[in-house]
PDB file of N, CA and C in Angstrom:
ATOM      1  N   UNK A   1      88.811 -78.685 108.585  1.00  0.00           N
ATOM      2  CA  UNK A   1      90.225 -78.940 108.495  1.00  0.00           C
ATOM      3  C   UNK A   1      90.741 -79.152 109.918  1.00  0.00           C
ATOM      4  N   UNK A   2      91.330 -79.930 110.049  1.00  0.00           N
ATOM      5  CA  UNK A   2      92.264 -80.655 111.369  1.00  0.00           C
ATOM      6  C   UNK A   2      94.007 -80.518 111.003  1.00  0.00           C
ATOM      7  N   UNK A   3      93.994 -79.893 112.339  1.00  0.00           N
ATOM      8  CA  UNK A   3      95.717 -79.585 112.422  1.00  0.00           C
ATOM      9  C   UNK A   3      96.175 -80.853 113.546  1.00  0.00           C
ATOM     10  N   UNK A   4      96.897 -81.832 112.786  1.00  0.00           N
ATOM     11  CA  UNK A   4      96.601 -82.865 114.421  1.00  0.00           C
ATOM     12  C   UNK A   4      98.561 -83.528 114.260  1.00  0.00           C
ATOM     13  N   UNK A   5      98.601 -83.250 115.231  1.00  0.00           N
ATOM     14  CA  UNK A   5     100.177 -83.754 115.744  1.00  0.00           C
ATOM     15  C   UNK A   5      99.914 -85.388 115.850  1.00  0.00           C
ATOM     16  N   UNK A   6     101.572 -86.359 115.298  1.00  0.00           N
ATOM     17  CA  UNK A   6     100.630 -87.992 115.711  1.00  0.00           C
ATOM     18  C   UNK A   6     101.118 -88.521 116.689  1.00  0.00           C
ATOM     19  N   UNK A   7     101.866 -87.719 117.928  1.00  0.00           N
ATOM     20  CA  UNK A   7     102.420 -88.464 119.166  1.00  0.00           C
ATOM     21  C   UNK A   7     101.424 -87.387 119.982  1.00  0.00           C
ATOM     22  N   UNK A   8     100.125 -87.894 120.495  1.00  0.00           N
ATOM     23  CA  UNK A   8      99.305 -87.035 121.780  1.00  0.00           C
ATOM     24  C   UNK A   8      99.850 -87.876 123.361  1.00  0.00           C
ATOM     25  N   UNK A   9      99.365 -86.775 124.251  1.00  0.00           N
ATOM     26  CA  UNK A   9      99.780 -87.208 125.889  1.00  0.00           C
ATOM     27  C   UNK A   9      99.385 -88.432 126.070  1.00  0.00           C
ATOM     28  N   UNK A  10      97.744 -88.755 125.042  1.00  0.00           N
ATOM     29  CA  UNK A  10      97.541 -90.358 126.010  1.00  0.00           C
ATOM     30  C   UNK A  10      97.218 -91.119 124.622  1.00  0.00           C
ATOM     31  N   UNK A  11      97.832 -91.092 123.324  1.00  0.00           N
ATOM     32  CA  UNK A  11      97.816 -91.806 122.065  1.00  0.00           C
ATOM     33  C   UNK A  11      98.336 -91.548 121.028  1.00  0.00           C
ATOM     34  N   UNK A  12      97.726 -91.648 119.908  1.00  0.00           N
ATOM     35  CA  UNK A  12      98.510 -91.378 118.632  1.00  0.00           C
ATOM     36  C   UNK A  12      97.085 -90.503 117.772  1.00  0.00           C
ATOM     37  N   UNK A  13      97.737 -89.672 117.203  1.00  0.00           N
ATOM     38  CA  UNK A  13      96.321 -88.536 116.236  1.00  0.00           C
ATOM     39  C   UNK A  13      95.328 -90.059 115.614  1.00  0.00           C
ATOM     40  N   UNK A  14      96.490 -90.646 114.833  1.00  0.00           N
ATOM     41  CA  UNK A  14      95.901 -91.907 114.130  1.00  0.00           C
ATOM     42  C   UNK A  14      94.470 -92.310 114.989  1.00  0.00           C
ATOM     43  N   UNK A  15      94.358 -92.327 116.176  1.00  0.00           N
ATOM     44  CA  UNK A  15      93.526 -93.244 116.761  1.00  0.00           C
ATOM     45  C   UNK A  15      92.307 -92.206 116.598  1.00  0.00           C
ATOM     46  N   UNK A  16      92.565 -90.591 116.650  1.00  0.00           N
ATOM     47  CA  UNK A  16      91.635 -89.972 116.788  1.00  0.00           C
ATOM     48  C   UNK A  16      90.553 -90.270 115.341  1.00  0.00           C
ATOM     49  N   UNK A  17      91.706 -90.297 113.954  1.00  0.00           N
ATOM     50  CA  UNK A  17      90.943 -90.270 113.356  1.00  0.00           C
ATOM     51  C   UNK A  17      90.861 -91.514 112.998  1.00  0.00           C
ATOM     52  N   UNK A  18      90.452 -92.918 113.213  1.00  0.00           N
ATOM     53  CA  UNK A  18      90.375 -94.097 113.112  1.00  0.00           C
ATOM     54  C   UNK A  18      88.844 -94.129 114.000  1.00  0.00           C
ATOM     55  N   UNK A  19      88.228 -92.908 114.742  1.00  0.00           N
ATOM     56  CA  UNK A  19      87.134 -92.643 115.763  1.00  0.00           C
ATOM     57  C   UNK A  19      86.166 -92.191 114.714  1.00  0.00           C
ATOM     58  N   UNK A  20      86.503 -91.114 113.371  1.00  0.00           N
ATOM     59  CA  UNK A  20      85.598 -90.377 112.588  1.00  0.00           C
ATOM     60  C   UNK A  20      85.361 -91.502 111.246  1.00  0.00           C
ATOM     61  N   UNK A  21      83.923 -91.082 111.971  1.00  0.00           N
ATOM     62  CA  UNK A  21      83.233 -91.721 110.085  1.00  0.00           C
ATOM     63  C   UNK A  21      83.758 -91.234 108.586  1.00  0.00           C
ATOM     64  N   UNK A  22      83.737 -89.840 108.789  1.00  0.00           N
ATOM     65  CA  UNK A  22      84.359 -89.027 107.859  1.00  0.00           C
ATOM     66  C   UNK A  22      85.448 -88.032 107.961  1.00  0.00           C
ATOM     67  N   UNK A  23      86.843 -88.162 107.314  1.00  0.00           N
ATOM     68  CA  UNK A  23      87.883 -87.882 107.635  1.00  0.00           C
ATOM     69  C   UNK A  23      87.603 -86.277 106.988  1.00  0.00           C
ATOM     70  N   UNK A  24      87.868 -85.095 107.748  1.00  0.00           N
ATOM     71  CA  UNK A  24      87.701 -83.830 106.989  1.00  0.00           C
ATOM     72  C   UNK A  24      89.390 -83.586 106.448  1.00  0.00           C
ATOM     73  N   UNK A  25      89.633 -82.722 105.668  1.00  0.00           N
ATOM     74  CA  UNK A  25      90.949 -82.535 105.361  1.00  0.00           C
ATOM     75  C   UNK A  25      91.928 -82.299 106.653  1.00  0.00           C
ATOM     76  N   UNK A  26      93.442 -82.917 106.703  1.00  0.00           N
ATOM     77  CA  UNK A  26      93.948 -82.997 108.135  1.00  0.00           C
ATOM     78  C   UNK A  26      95.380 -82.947 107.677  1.00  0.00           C
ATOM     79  N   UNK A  27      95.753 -82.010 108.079  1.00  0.00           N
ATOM     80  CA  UNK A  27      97.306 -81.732 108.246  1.00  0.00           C
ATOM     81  C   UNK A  27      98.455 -81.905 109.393  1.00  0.00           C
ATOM     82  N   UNK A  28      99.041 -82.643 109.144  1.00  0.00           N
ATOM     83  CA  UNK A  28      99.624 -83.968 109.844  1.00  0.00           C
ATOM     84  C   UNK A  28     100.729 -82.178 110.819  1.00  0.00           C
ATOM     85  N   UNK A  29     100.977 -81.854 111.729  1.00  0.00           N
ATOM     86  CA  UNK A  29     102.261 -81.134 112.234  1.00  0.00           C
ATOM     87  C   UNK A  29     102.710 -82.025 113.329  1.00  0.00           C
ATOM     88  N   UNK A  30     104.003 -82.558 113.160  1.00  0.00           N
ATOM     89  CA  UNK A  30     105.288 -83.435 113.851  1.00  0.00           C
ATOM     90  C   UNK A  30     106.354 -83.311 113.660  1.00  0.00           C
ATOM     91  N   UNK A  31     107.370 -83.925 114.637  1.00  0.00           N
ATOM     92  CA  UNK A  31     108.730 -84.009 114.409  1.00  0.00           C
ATOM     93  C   UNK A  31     109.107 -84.853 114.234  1.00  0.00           C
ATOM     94  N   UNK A  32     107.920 -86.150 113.548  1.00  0.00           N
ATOM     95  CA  UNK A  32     107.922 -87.489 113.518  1.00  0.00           C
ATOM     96  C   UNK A  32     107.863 -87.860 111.957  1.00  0.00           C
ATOM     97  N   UNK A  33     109.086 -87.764 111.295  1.00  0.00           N
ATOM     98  CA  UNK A  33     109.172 -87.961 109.664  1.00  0.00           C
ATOM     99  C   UNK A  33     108.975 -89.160 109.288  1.00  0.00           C
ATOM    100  N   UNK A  34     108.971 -90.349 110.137  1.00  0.00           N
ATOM    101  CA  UNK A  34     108.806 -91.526 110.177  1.00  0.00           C
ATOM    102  C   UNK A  34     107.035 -92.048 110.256  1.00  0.00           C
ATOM    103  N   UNK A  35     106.278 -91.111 110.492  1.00  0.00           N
ATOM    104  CA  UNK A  35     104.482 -91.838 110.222  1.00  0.00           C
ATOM    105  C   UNK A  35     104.418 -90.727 108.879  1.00  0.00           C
ATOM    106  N   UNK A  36     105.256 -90.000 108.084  1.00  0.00           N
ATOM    107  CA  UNK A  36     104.791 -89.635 106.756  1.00  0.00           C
ATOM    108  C   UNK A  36     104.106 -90.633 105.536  1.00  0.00           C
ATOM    109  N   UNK A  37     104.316 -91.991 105.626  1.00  0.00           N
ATOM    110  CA  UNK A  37     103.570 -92.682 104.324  1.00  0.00           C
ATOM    111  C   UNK A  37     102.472 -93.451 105.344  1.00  0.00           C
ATOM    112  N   UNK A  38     102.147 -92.910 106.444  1.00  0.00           N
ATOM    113  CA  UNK A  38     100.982 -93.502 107.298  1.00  0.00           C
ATOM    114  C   UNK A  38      99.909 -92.544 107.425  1.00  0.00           C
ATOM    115  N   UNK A  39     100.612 -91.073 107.589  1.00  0.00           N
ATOM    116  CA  UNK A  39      99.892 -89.886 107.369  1.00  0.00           C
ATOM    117  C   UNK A  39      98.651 -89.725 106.314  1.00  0.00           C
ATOM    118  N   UNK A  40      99.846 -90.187 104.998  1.00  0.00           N
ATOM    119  CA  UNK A  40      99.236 -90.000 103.817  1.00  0.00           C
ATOM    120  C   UNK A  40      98.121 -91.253 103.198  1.00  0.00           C
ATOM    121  N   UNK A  41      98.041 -92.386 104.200  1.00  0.00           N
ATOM    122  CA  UNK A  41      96.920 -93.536 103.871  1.00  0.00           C
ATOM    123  C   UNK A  41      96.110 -92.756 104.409  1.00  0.00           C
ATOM    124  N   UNK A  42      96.151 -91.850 105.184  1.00  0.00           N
ATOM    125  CA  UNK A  42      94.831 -91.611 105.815  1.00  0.00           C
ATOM    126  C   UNK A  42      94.669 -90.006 105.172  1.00  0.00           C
ATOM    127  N   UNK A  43      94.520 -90.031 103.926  1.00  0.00           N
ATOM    128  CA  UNK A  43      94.751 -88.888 103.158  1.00  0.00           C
ATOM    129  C   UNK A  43      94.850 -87.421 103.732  1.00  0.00           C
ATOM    130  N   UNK A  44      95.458 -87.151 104.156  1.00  0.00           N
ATOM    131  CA  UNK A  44      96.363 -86.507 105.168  1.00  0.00           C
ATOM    132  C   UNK A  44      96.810 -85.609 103.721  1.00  0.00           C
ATOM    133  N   UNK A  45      96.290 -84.157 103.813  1.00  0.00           N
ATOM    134  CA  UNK A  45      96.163 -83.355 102.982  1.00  0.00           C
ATOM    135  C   UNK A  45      97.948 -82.468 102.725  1.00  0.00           C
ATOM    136  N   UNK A  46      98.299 -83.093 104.077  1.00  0.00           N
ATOM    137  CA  UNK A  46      99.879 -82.183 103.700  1.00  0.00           C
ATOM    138  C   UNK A  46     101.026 -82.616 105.266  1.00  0.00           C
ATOM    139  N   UNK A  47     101.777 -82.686 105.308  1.00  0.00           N
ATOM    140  CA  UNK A  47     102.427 -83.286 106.633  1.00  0.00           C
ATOM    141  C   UNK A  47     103.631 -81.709 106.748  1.00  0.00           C
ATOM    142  N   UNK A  48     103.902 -81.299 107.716  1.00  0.00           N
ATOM    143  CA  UNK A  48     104.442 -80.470 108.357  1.00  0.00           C
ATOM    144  C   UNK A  48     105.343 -80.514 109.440  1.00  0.00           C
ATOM    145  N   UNK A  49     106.425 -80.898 109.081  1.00  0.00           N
ATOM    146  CA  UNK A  49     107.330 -81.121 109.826  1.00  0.00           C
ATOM    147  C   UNK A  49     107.877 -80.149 110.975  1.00  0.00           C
ATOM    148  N   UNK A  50     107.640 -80.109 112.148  1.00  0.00           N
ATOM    149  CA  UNK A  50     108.107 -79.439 113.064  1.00  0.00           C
ATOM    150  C   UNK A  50     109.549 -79.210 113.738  1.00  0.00           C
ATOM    151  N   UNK A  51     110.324 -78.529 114.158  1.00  0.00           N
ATOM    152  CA  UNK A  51     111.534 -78.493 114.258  1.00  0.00           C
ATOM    153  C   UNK A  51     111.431 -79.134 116.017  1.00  0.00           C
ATOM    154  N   UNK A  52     112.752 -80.150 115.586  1.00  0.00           N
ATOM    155  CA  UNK A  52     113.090 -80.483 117.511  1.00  0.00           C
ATOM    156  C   UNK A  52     112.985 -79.965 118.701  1.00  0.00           C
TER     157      UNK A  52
END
């Protein structure tokens, strides 16, 4: 299981897992409500919205 935020210092989580052959279950935590139906193409087990 992966806890992965999708704005990192030098990319986006997306890219990390666009790197794995096999996606393990991954729970999206952001303050970014706007990659939620991008989260979930990449079956993104639950999204977690973080406060500002």
């Amino acid at each position: 299981m992966i806890f992965l935020d999708i704005l990192l210092n030098d990319g986006y989580g997306f890219d990390i897992l666009d790197s794995l052959e096999n996606h393990p279950r991954i729970i999206f935590t952001t303050t970014y409500n706007e990659y939620a139906i991008k989260g979930f193409k990449y079956n993104g087990f639950d999204y977690l919205l973080k406060p500002n």
